[in-house]
Protein backbone atom coordinates (compact mmCIF):
# COMPACT_ATOMS: atom_id res chain seq x y z
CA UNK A 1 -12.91 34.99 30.59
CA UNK A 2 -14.11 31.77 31.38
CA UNK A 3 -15.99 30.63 28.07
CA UNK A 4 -14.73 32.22 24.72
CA UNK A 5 -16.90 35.41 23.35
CA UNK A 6 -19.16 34.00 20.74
CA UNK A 7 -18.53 35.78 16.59
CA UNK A 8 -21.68 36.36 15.25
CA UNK A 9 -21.47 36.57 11.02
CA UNK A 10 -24.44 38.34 9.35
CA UNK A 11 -23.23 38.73 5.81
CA UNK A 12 -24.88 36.04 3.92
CA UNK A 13 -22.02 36.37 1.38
CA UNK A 14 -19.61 35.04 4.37
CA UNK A 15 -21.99 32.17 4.93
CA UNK A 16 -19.64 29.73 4.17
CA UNK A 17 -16.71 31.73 5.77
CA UNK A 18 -18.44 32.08 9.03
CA UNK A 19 -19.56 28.79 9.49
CA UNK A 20 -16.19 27.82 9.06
CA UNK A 21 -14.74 30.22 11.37
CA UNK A 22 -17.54 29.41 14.16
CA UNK A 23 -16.60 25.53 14.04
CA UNK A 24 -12.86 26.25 14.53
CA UNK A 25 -14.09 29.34 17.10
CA UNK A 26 -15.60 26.63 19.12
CA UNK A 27 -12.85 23.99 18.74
CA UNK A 28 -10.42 26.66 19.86
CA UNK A 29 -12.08 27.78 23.23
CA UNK A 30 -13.27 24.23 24.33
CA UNK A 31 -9.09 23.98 24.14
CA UNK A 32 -8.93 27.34 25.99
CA UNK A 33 -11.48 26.19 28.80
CA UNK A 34 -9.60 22.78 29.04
CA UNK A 35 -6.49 24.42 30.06
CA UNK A 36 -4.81 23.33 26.84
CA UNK A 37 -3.18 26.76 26.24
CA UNK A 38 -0.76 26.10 23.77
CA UNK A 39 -3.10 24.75 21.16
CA UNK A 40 -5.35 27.36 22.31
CA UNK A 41 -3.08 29.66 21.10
CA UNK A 42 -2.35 27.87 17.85
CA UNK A 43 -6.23 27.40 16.69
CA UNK A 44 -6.79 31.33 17.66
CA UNK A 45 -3.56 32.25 15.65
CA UNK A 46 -4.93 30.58 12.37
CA UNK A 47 -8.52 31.61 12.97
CA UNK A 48 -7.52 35.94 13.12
CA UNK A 49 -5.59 34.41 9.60
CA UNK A 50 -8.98 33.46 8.02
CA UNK A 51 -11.03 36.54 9.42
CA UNK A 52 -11.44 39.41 7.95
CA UNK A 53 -12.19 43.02 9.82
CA UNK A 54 -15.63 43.59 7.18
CA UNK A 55 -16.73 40.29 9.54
CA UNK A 56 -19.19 41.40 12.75
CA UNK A 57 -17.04 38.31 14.64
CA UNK A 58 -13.67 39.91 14.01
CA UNK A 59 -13.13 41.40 17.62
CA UNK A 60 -14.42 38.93 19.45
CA UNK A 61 -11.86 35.93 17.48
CA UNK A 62 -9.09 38.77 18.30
CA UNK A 63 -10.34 39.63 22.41
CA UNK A 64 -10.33 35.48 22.85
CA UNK A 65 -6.88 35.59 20.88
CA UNK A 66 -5.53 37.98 23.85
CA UNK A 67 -6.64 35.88 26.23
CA UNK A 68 -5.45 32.77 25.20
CA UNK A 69 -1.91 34.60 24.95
CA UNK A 70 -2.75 35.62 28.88
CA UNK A 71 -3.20 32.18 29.48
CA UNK A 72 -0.09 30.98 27.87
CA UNK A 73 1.99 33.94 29.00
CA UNK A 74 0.76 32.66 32.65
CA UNK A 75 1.49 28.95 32.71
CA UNK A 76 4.77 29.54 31.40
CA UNK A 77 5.68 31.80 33.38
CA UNK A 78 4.52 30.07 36.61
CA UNK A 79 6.24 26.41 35.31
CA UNK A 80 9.50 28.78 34.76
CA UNK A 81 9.90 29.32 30.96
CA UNK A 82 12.75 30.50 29.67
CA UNK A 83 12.54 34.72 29.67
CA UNK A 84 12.93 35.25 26.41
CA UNK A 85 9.90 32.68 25.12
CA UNK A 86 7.44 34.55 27.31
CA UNK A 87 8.72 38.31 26.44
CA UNK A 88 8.21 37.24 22.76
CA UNK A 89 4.43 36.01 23.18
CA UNK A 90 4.23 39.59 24.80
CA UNK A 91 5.43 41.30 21.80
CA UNK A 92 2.66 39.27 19.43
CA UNK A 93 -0.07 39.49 21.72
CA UNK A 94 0.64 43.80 21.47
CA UNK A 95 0.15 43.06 18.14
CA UNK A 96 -3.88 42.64 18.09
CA UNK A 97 -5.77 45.23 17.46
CA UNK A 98 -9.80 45.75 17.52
CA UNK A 99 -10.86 46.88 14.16
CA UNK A 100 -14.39 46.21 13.60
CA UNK A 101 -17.32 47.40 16.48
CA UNK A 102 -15.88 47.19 19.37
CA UNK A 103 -13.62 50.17 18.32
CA UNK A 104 -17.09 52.29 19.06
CA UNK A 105 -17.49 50.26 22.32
CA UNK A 106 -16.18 51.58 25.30
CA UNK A 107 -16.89 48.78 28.04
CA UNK A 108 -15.62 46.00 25.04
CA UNK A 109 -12.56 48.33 24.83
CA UNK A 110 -12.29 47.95 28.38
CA UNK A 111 -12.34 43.86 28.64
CA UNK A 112 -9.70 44.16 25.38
CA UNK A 113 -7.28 46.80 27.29
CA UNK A 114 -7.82 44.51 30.75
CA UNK A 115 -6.20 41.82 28.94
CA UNK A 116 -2.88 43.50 28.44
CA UNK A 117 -3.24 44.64 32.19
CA UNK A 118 -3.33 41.45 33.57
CA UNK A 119 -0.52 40.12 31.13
CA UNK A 120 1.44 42.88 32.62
CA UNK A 121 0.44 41.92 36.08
CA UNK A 122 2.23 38.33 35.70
CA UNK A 123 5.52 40.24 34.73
CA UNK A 124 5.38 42.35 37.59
CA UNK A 125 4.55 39.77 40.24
CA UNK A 126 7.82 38.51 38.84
CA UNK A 127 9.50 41.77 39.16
CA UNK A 128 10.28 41.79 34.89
CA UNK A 129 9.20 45.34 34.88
CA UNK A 130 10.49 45.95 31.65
CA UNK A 131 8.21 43.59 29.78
CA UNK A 132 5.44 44.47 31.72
CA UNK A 133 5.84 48.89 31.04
CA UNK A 134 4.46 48.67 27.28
CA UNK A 135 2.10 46.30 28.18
CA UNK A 136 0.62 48.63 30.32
CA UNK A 137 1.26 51.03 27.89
CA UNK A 138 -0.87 49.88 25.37
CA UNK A 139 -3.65 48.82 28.21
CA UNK A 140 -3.54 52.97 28.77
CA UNK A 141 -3.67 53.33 25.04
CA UNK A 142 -6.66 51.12 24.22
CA UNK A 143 -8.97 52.68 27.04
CA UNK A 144 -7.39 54.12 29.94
CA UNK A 145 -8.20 52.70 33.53
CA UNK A 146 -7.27 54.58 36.77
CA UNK A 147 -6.22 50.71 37.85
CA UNK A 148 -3.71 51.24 34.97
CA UNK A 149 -2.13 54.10 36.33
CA UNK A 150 -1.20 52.54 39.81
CA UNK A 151 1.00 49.57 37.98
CA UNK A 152 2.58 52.00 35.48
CA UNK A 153 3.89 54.20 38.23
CA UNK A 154 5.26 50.77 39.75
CA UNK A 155 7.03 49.87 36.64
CA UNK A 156 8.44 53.05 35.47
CA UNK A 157 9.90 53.57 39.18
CA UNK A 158 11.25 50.48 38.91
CA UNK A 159 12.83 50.80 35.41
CA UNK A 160 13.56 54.37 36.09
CA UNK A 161 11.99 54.57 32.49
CA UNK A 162 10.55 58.24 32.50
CA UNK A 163 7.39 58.98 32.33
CA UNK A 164 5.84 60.12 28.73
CA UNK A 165 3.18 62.62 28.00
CA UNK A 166 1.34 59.73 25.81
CA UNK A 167 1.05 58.04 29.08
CA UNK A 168 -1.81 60.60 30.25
CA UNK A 169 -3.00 62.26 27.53
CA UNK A 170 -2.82 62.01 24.08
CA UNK A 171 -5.13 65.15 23.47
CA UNK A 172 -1.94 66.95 22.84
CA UNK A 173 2.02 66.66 21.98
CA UNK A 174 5.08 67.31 23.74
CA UNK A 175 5.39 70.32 21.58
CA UNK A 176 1.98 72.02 22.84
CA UNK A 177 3.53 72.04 26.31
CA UNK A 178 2.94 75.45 27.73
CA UNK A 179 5.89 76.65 30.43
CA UNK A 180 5.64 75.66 33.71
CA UNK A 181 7.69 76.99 36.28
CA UNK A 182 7.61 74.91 39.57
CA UNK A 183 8.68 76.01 43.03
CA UNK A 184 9.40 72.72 44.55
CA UNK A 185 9.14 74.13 48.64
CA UNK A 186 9.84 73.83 52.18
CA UNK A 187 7.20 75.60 53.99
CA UNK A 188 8.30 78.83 55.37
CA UNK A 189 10.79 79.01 53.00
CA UNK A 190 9.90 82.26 50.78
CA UNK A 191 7.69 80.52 48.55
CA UNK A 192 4.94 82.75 48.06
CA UNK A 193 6.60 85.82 47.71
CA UNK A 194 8.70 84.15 45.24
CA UNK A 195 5.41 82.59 43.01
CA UNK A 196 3.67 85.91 43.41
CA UNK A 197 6.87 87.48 41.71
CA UNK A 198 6.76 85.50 39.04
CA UNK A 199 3.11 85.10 38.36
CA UNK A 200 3.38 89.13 38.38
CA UNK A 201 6.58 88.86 35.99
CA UNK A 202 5.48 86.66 33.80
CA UNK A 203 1.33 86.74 33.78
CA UNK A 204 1.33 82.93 33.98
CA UNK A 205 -1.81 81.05 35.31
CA UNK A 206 -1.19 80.60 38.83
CA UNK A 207 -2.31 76.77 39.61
CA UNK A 208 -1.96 74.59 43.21
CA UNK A 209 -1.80 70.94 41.48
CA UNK A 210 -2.88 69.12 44.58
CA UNK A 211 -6.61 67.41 45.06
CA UNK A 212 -6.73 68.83 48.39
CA UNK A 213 -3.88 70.53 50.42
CA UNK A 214 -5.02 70.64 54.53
CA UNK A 215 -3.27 68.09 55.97
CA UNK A 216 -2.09 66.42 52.67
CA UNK A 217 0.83 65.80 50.94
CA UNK A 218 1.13 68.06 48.04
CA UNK A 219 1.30 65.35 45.83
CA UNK A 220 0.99 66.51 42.38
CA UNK A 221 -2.83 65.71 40.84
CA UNK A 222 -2.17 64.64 37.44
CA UNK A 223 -5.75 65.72 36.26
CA UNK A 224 -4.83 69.66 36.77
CA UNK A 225 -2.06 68.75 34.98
CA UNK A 226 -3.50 67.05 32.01
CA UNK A 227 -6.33 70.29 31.92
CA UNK A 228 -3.46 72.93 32.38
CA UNK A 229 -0.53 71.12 30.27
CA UNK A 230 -0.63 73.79 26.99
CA UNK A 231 -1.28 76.66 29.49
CA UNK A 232 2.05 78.77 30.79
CA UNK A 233 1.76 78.34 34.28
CA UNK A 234 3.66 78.92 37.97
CA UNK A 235 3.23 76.39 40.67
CA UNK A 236 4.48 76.49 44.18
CA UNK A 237 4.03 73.66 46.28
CA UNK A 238 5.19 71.43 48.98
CA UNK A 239 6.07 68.48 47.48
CA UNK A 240 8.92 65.59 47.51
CA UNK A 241 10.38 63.66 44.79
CA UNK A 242 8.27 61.21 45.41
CA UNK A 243 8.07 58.53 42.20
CA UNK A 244 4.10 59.80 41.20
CA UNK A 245 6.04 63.10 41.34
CA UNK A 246 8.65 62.67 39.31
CA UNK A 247 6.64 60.65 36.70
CA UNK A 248 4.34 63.77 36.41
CA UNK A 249 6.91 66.28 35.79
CA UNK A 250 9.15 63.86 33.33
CA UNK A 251 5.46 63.50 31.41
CA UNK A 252 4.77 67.10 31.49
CA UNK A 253 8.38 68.85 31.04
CA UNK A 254 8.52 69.97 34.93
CA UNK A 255 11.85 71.41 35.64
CA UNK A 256 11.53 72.15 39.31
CA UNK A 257 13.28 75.00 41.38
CA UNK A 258 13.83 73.58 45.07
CA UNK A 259 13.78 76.08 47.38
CA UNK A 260 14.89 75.74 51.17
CA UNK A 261 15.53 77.60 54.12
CA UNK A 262 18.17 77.43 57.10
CA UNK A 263 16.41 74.38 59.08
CA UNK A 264 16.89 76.49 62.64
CA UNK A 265 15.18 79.73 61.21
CA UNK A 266 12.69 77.31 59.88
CA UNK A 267 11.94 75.71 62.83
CA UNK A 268 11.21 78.94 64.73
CA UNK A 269 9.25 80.56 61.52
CA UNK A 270 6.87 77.25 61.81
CA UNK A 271 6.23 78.21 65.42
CA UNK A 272 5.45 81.45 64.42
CA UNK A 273 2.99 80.44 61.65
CA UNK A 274 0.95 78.25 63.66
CA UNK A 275 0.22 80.63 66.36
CA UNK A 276 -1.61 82.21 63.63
CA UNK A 277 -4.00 80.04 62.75
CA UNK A 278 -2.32 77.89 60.10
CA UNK A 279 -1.44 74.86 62.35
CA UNK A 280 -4.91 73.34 61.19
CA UNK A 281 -3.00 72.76 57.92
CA UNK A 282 -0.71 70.27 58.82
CA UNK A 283 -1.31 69.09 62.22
CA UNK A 284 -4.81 68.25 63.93
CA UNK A 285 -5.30 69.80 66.85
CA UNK A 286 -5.32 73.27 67.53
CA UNK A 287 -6.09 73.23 70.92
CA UNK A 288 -3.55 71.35 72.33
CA UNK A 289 -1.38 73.58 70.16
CA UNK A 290 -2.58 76.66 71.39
CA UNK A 291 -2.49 74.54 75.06
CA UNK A 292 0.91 74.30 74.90
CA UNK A 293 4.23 76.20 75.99
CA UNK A 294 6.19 77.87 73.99
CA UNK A 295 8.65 75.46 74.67
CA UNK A 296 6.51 71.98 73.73
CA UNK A 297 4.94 73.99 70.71
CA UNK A 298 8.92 73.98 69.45
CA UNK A 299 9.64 70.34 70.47
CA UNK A 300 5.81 69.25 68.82
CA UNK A 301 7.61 71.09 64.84
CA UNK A 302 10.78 69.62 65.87
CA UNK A 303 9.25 65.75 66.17
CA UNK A 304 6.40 66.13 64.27
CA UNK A 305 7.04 67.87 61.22
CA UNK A 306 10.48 68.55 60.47
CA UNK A 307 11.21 64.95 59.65
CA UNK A 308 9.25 65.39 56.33
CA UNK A 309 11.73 68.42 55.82
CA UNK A 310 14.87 66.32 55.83
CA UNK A 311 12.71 63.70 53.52
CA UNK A 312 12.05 66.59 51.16
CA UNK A 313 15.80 67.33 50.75
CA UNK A 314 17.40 63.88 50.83
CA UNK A 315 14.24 62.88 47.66
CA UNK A 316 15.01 65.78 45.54
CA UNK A 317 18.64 65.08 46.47
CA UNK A 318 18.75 61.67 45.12
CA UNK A 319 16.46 62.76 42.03
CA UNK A 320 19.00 64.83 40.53
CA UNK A 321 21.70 62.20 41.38
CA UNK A 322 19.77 59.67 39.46
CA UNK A 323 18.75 61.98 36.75
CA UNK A 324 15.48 61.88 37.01
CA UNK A 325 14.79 65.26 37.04
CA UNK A 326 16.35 68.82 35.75
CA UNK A 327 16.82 70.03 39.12
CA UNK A 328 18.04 73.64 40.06
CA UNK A 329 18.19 75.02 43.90
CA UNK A 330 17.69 77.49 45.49
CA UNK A 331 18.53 79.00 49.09
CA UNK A 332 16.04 81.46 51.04
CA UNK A 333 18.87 83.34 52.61
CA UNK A 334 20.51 83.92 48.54
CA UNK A 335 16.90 84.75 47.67
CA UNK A 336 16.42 87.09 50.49
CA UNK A 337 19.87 88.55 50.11
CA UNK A 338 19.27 89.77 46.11
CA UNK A 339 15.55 89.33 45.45
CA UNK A 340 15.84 90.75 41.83
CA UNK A 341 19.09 88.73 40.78
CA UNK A 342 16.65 85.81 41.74
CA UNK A 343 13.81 86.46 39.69
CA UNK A 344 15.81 87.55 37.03
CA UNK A 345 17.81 84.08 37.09
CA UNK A 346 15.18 82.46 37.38
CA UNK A 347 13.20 83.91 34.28
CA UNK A 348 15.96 83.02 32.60
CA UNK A 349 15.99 79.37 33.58
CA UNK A 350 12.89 79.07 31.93
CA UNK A 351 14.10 80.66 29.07
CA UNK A 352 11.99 84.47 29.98
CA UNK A 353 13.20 87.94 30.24
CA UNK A 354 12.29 91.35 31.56
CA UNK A 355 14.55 94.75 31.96
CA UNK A 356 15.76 95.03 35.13
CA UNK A 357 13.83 98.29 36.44
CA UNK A 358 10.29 95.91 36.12
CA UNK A 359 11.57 93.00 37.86
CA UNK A 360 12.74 95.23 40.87
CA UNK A 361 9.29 97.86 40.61
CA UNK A 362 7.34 94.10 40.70
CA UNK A 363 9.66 92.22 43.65
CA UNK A 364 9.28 95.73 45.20
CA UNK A 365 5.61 96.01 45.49
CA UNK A 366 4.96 92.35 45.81
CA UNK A 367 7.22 92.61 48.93
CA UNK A 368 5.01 95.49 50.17
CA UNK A 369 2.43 93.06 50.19
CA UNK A 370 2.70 91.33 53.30
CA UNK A 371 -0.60 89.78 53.75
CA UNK A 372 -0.06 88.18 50.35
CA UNK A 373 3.66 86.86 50.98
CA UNK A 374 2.99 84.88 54.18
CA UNK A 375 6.60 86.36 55.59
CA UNK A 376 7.23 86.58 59.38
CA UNK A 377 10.25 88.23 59.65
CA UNK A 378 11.22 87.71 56.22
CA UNK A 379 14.89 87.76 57.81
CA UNK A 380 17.93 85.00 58.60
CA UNK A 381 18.93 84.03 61.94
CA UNK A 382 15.79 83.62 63.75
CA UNK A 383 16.83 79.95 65.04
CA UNK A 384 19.36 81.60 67.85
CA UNK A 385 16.15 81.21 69.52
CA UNK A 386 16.54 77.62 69.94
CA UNK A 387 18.45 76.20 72.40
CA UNK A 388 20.76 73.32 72.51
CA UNK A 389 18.95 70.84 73.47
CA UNK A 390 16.99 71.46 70.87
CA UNK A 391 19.79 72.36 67.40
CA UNK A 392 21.23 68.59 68.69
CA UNK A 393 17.74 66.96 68.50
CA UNK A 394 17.12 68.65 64.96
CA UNK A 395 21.05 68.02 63.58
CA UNK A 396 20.15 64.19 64.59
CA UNK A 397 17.17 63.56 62.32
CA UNK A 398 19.97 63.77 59.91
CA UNK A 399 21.40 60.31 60.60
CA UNK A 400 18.52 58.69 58.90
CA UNK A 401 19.95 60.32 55.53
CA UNK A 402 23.79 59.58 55.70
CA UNK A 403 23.91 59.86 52.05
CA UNK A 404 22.32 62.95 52.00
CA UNK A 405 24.33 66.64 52.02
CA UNK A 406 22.24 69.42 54.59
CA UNK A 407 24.22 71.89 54.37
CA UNK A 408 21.92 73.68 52.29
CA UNK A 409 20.10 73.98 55.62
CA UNK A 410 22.67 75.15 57.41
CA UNK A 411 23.57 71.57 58.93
């Protein structure tokens, strides 16, 4: 802000107050303008003393306050102040508060909550993420900004803080959280047979958290979430544990199931599901797809997208490591092998429960549902179909990962 807001006093019993207040007001953000930040900060300290909230001027002394804190915060920080003398004019400046109009206004909130953005802003640019996360935290709280959102994520991945409900919504607690049960997926991996027997098992809202899916990522959209947070739900989608990921599911007690096949029988299940149609989904041209030999339609999954599969395991790998995440996993060929022993393990992962004859009447029908289930073969051992060549090319992608453990995929 480059000149001060102006108070305005209309009480004539604060006559003598105000005029007071608008001589030092005036004193203190000719300092402010001059680059004088540390009396700035002074005169604005000792003018919120004299004001009172009943005075029409209140918010504007405390929005010039917070910026003359921004200032200060910035010049030390930039001339190398000690860590500790900055991170404690952090902690006053989250001390103001608007309590007079402005309160009612929502671009005034805005300018206030920008304030504590761009104080955050200087911490990050000097990677002291952990001053800068409440900052940001009480930017979201004051009047939330999508701007906000995009340096949160930053500084809780780089904290490894988790994520809090508070930090998208505060229409409701923790404790109104409905269920979710999440199906964390590779594609052609069982997935929707397994959703559609527990949507069946459970009634649960079915909901697909993603903006768009089509060639996306299935990143999750956090305003399904906020909408659909109280509501029991079941979600199955392809997504990584990417950081806006994780943050979503810490925020909105996501315990994901991570499903995943034999990376051979994927490969050839793939092949199979985009002579069908579905290769408009992920990749962009179906008719060099349909153009092409069975052989380069093999080696076009194996370069194209099977990479994200191995970047899929190795993220969901490393957020259990970390602790991110409650993670739990789960194998297509176990699933496959006892279909009812999976659903009712999983039920009771999520703290459900159903007799046994109804979870094997619903896997049974929903399996007689083929359309529905997306299956192929629905079987194990369909990547003897591949040949050398072509196993070797697949096993190497797994170099890139040498921290990572594949033989859930059968590597």
């Amino acid at each position: 802000m480059g000149r001060g807001k102006q108070p305005h006093f209309a009480a004539r019993q604060d006559q003598g107050l105000a005029m007071q207040i608008r001589n030092d007001f005036e004193i203190a953000t000719a300092k402010l303008n001059q680059g004088d930040t540390e009396t700035a900060l002074i005169l604005f300290k000792q003018l919120l003393q004299k004001a009172q909230p009943r005075l029409p001027g209140y918010d504007a002394i405390v929005q010039n306050l917070a910026t003359a804190y921004k200032r200060r915060i910035d010049k030390l920080v930039r001339d190398r102040a000690d860590v500790a003398v900055t991170s404690q004019l952090a902690q006053e400046a989250m001390s103001l508060e608007l309590r007079g109009n402005w309160l009612q206004d929502k671009e005034m909130r805005g300018h206030f909550a920008d304030v504590f953005h761009n104080i955050a802003l200087i911490f990050n640019r000097n990677t002291q993420y952990a001053i800068s996360l409440p900052l940001l935290r009480k930017a979201i709280s004051i009047e939330p900004c999508p701007t906000y959102y995009v340096s949160l994520a930053n500084a809780l991945a780089y904290t490894k803080e988790p994520a809090r409900l508070s930090d998208y919504t505060t229409a409701y607690r923790s404790e109104e959280l409905g269920k979710h049960i999440f199906i964390a997926c590779a594609p052609k991996s069982g997935s929707t047979f397994l959703k559609n027997v527990m949507v069946a098992l459970t009634k649960f809202r079915p909901i697909f958290s993603v903006f768009a899916a089509l060639q996306n990522e299935h990143e999750l959209d956090l305003p399904i979430w906020v909408k659909f947070g109280k509501t029991n739900t079941v979600t199955q989608q392809h997504c990584r544990a990417s950081e806006a990921n994780i943050q979503v599911m810490q925020a909105f007690g996501i315990r994901p199931v991570v499903l995943v096949r034999n990376i051979y029988d994927t490969t050839i299940s793939l092949r199979d599901f985009y002579r069908t149609g579905f290769v408009e989904t992920t990749y962009y041209s179906r008719k060099d797809f349909d153009n092409s030999t069975e052989e380069q339609q093999t080696d076009l999954i194996i370069d194209n997208v099977l990479p994200w599969y191995f970047q899929f395991i190795s993220s969901w790998q490393r957020a259990e490591a970390d602790r991110r995440l409650e993670v739990h996993w789960l194998r297509y060929e176990d699933m496959i092998r006892d279909k009812a022993g999976t659903a009712e393990r999983l039920l009771k992962l999520y703290g459900l429960s159903a007799d046994r004859a109804t979870i094997e009447h619903v896997v049974a029908t929903t399996e007689g549902d083929t359309r529905r289930n997306r299956f192929n073969k629905g079987v194990a051992g369909r990547g003897e179909l591949l040949s050398a060549s072509q196993k070797a090319r697949i096993a190497a992608l797994a170099r890139h990962y040498p921290s990572a453990d594949f033989s859930c995929v059968g590597l």
